[in-house]
Protein backbone atom coordinates (compact mmCIF):
# COMPACT_ATOMS: atom_id res chain seq x y z
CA UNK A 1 18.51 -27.08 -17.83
CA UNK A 2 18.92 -24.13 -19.82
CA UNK A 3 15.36 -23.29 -20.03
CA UNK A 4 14.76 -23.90 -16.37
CA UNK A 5 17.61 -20.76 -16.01
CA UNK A 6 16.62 -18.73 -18.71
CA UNK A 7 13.36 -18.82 -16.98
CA UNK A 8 14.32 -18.20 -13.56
CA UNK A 9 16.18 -15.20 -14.69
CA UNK A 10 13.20 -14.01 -16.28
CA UNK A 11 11.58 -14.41 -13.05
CA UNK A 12 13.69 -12.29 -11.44
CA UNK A 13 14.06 -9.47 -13.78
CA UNK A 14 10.13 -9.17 -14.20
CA UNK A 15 9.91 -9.33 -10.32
CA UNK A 16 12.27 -6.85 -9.55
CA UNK A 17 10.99 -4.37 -12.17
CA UNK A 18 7.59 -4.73 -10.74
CA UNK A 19 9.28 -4.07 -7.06
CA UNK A 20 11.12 -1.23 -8.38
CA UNK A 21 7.63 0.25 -10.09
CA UNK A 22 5.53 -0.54 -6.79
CA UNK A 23 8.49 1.89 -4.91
CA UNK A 24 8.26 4.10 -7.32
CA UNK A 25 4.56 4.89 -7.21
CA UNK A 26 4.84 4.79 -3.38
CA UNK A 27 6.91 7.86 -3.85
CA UNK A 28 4.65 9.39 -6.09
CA UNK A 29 1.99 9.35 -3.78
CA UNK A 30 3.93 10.47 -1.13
CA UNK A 31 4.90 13.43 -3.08
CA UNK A 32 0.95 14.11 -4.11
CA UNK A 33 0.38 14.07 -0.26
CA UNK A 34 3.11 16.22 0.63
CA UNK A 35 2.47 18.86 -2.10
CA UNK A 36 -1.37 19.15 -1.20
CA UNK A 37 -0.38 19.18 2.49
CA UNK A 38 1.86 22.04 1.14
CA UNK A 39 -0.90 23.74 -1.10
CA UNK A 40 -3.22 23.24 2.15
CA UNK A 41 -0.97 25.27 4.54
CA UNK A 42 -0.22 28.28 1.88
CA UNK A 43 -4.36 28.44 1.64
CA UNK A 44 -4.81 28.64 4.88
CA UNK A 45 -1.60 31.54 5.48
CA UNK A 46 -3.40 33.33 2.14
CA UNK A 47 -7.07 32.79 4.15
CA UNK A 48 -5.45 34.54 6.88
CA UNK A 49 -3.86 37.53 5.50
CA UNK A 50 -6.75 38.17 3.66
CA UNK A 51 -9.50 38.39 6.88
CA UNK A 52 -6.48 40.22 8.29
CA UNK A 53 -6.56 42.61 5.71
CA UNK A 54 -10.38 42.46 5.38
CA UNK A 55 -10.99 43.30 9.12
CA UNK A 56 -8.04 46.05 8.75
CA UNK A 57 -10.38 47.33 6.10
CA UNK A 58 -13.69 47.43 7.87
CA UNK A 59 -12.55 48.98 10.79
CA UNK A 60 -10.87 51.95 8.79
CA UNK A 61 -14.62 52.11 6.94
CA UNK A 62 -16.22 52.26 10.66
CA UNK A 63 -13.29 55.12 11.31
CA UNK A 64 -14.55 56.95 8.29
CA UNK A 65 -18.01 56.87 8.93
CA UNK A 66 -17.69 57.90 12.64
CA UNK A 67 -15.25 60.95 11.29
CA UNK A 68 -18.04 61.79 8.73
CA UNK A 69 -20.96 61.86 11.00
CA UNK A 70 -19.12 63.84 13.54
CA UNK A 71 -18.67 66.66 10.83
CA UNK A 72 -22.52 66.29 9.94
CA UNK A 73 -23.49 66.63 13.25
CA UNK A 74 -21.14 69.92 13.63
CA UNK A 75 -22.72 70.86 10.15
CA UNK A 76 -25.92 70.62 11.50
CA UNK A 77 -25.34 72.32 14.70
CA UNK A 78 -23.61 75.03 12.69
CA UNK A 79 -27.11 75.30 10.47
CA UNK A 80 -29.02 75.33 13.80
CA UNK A 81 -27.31 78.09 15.08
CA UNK A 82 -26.87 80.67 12.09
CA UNK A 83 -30.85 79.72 11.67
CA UNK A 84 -31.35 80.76 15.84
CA UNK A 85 -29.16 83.83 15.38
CA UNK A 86 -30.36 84.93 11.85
CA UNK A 87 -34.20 84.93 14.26
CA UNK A 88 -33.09 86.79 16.63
């Protein structure tokens, strides 16, 4: 009889550990999800900022450029017409 307990109660301590480790694990995982659903979404906000700031930085390049050919073409106009007058 004492056997028969002494093995029931083994039993039931190696079961529940294994429950409790099965549990366990499950949170694990959950936590690996949740943390790469995490790293996912602060990618993606980085991603975003940085064509943000990327478009924000072509567009003041296309600015410069368009200032900078306006002022060569008024250089060149200038040349044009010192050239006309100094023919004259």
């Amino acid at each position: 009889m004492k056997k028969l307990l002494f093995s029931a109660a083994l039993l039931l301590a190696l079961g529940a550990s294994f429950t409790s480790c099965r549990e366990e694990e499950k949170t694990d995982a959950e936590n690996t999800i949740e943390n790469a659903g995490d790293a996912i979404e602060e990618a993606a906000e980085d991603t975003e900022e940085a064509v943000k700031d990327g478009f924000g930085a072509a567009g003041d390049a296309i600015d410069n450029a368009v200032e900078e050919t306006k002022e060569a073409g008024e250089a060149m106009e200038d040349a044009v017409e010192e050239a006309t007058d100094d023919n004259k």
